[in-house]
Protein backbone atom coordinates (compact mmCIF):
# COMPACT_ATOMS: atom_id res chain seq x y z
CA UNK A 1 -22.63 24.08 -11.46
CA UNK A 2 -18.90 23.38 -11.66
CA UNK A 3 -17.09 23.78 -14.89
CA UNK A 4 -15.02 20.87 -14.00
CA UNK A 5 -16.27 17.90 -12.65
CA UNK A 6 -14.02 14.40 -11.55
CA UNK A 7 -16.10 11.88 -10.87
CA UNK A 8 -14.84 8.39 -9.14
CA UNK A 9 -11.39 8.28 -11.42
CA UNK A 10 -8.90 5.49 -11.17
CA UNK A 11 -5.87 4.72 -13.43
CA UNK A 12 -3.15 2.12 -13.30
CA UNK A 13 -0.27 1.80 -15.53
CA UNK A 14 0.12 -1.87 -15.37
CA UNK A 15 0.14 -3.35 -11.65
CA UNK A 16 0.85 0.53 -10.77
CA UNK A 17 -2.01 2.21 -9.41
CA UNK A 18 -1.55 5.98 -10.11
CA UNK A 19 -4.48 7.87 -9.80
CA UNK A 20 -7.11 6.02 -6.61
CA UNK A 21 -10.66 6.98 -6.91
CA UNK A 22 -10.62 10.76 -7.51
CA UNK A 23 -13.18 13.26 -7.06
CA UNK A 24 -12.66 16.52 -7.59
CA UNK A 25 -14.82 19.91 -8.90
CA UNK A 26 -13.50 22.87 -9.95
CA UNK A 27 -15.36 26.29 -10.02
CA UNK A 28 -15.07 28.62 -13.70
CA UNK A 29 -13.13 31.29 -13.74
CA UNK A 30 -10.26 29.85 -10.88
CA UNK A 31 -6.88 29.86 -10.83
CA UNK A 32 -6.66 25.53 -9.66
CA UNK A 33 -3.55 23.78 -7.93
CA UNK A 34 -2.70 20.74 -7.96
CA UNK A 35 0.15 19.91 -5.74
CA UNK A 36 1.90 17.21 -4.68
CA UNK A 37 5.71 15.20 -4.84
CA UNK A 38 6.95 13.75 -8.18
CA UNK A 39 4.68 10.49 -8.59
CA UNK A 40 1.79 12.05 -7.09
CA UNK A 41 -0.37 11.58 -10.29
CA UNK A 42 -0.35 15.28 -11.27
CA UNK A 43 0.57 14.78 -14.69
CA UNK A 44 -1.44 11.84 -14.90
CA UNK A 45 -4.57 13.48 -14.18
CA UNK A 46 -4.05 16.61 -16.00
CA UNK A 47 -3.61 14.15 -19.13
CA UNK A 48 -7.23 12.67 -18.69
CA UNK A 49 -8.33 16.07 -18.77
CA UNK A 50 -7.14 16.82 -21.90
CA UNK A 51 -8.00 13.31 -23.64
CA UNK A 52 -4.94 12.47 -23.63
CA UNK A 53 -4.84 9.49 -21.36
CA UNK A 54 -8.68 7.82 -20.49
CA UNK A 55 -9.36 6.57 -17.06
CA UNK A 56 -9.61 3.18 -16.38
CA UNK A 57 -12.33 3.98 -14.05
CA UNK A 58 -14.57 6.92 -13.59
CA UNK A 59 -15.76 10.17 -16.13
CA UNK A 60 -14.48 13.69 -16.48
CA UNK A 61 -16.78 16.37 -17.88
CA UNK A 62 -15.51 19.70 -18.39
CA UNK A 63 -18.26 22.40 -19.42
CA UNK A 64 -20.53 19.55 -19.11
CA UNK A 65 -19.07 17.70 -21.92
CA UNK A 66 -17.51 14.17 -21.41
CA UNK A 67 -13.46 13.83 -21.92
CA UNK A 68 -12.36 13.01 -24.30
CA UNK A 69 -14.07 15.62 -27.01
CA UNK A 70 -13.07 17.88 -30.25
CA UNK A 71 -15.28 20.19 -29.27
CA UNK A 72 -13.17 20.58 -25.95
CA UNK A 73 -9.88 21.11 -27.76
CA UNK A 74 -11.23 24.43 -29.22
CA UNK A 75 -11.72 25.69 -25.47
CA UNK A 76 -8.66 23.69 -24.04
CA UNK A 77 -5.00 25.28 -23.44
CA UNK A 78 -2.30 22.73 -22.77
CA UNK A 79 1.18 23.15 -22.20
CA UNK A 80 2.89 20.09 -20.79
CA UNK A 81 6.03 19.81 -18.63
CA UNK A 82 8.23 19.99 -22.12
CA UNK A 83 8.34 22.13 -24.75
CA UNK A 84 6.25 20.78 -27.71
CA UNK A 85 8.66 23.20 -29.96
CA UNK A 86 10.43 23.37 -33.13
CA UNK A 87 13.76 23.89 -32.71
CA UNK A 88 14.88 25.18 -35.61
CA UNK A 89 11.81 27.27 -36.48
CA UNK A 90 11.55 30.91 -35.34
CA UNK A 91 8.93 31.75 -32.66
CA UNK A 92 6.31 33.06 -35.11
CA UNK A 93 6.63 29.95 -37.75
CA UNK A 94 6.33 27.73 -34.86
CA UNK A 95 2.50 29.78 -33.83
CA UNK A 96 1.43 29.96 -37.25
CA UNK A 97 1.95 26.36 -37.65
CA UNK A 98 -0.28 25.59 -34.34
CA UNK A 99 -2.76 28.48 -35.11
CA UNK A 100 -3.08 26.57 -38.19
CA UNK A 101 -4.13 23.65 -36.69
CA UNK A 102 -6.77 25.12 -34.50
CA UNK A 103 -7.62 26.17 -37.91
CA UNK A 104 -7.53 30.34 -37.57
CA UNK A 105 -7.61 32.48 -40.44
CA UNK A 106 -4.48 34.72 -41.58
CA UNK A 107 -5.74 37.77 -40.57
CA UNK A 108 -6.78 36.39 -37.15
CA UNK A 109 -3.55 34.72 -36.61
CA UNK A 110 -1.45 37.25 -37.52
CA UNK A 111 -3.18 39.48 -34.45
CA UNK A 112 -3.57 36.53 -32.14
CA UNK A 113 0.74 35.80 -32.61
CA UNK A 114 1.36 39.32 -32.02
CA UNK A 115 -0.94 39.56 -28.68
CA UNK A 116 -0.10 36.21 -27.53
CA UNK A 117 3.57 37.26 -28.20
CA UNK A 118 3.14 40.43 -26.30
CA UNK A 119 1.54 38.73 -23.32
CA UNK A 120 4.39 36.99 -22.56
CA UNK A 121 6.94 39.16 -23.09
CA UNK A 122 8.42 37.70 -26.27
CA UNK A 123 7.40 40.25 -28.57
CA UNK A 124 10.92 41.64 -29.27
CA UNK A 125 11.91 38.08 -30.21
CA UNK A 126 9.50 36.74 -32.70
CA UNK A 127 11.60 35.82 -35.26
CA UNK A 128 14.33 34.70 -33.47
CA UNK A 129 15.08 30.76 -33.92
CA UNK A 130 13.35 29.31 -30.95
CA UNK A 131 16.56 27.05 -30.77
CA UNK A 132 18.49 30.47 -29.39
CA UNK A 133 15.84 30.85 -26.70
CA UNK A 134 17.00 30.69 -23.00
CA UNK A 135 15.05 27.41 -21.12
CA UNK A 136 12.55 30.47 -19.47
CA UNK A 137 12.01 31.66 -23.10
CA UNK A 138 10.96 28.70 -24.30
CA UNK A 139 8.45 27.86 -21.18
CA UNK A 140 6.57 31.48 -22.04
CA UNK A 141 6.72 30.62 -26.08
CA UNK A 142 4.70 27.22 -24.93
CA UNK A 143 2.49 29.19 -22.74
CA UNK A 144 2.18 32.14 -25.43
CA UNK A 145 1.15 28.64 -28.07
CA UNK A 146 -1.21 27.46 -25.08
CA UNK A 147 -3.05 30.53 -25.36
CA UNK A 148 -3.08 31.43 -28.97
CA UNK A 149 -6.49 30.43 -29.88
CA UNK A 150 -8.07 32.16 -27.03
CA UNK A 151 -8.97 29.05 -24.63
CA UNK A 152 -11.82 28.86 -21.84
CA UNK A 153 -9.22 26.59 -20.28
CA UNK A 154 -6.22 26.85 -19.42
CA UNK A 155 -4.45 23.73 -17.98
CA UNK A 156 -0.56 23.99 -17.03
CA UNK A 157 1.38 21.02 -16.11
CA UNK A 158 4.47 22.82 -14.07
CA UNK A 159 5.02 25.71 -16.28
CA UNK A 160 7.62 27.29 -14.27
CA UNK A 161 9.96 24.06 -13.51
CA UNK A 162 13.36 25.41 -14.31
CA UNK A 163 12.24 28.92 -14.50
CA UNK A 164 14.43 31.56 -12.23
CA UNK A 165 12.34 33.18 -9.47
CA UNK A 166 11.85 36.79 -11.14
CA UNK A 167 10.60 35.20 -14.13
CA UNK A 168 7.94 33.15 -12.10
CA UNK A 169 7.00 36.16 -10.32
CA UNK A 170 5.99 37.50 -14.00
CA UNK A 171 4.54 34.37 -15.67
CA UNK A 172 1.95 34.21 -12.12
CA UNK A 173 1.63 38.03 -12.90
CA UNK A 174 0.50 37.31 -16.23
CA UNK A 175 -2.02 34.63 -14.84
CA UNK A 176 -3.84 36.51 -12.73
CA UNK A 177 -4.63 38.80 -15.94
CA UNK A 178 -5.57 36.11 -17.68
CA UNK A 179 -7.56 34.76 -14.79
CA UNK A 180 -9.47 38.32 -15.27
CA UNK A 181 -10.39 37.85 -18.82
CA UNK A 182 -12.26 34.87 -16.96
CA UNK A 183 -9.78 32.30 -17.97
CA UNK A 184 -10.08 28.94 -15.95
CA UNK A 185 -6.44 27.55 -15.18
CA UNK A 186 -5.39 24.61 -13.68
CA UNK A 187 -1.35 24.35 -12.41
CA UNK A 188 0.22 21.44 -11.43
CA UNK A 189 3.25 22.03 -8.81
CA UNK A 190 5.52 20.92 -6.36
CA UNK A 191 6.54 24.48 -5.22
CA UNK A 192 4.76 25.56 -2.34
CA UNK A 193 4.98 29.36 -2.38
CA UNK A 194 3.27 28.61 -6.21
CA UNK A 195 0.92 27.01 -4.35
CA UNK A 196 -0.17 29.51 -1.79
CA UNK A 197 -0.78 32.14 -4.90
CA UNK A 198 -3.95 29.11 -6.47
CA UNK A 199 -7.42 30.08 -5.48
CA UNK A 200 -7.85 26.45 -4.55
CA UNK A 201 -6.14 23.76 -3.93
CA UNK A 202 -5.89 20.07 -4.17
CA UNK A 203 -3.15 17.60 -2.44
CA UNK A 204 -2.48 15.29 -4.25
CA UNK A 205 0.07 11.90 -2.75
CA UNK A 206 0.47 8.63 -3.87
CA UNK A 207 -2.31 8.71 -6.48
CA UNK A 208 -5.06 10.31 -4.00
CA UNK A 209 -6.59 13.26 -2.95
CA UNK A 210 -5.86 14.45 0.38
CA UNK A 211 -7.42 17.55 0.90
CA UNK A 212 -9.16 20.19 -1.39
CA UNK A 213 -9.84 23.94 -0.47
CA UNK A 214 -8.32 27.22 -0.34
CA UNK A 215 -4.67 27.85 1.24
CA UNK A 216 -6.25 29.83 3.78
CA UNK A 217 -8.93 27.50 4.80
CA UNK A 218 -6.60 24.49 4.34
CA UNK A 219 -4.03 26.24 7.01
CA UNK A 220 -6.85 26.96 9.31
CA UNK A 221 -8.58 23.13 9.63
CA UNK A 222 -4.90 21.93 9.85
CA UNK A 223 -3.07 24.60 12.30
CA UNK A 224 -1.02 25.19 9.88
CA UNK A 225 1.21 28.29 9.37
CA UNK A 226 2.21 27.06 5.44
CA UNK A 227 0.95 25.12 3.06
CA UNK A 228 4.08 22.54 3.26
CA UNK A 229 3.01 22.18 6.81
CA UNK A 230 -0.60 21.16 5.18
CA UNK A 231 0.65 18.80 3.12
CA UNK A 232 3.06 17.14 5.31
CA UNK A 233 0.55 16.64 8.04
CA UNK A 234 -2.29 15.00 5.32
CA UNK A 235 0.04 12.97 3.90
CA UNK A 236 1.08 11.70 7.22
CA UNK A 237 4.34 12.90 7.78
CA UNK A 238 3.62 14.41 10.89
CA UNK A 239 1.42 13.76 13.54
């Protein structure tokens, strides 16, 4: 059975349809992509799955629980496309204030900040004020937050937007280890080498789904040599 299930979901934003009749699955333990232009509905649909937007038509279950849930936020990772920070707080008073929230004891948190912290590579800078973090520091903090009280799911709404390319390299290092502690995670992206590196993927354009499958079987039905060549031919672009 699927861990994450989209069934028939629609969404407009006034006389804007977003998100057209969506239907989508996606396996446990998978690193997820959902890719597509600025627009697309990416961010729209990775809302719903958190509860934080509700579809005007259509049901998403996740663990085979209906969104929206509290018993899905204790199993639910989100870091959105900005940094839900504190400025002026350091790194570790901004995670004890979340780990508080998810409601973790002292003696946990104080273990989970440090491995979280170490995960990302931040270790060295955890009581620094996050407001002397570089942009790419800050993205890992949010991640390092996303994970911090040890989530079935992770979903990631373009984590590495603004990131430089050695840093990405790491932070998709980093998911594939956490992908291995059997970690579900869903990206949203408009970078197609970030793309290639999902275990599936779905194209998303103009608020529908295009295609769904793997890189390599989405290059093979479309004689394609790159997944921008996929997505330009399903979306119509070329011939």
């Amino acid at each position: 059975m699927s861990f994450i299930n989209v069934k028939h979901v629609s969404h407009a934003f006034g006389k804007e349809k977003v998100l057209e009749d969506i239907n989508l699955t996606i396996e446990e333990g998978k690193i997820f992509g959902l890719l597509g232009p600025s627009g697309a509905g990416k961010t729209t649909l990775v809302n719903m799955m958190v509860g934080i937007l509700s579809p005007d038509q259509g049901e998403i279950t996740i663990d085979s629980t209906k969104v929206p849930s509290f018993d899905l936020m204790n199993i639910t990772g989100y870091m959105a496309q900005s940094d839900a920070l504190y400025q002026e707080l350091s790194a570790k008073e901004n995670l004890e204030f979340m780990g508080s929230i998810y409601g973790l004891k002292k003696s946990e948190l104080k273990e989970r900040i440090q491995h979280v912290m170490k995960t990302v590579n931040l270790l060295p800078h955890l009581d620094k004020p996050v407001e002397q973090y570089s942009g790419g520091m800050k993205r890992r903090l949010s991640l390092a937050a996303a994970l911090l009280h040890q989530p079935k799911l992770l979903i990631l709404d373009e984590p590495t937007v603004g990131i430089d390319p050695v840093l990405r390299k790491e932070i998709w290092e980093e998911f594939r280890e956490l992908q291995q502690q059997g970690i579900t995670i869903i990206v949203t992206t408009h970078v197609m080498d970030e793309a290639d590196k999902c275990d599936e993927l779905g194209l998303l354009r103009d608020g529908q789904l295009m295609a769904k499958g793997s890189p390599g079987e989405l290059k093979e039905q479309h004689h394609a040599s790159s997944i921008e060549e996929v997505f330009l031919t399903v979306g119509g672009v070329e011939s």
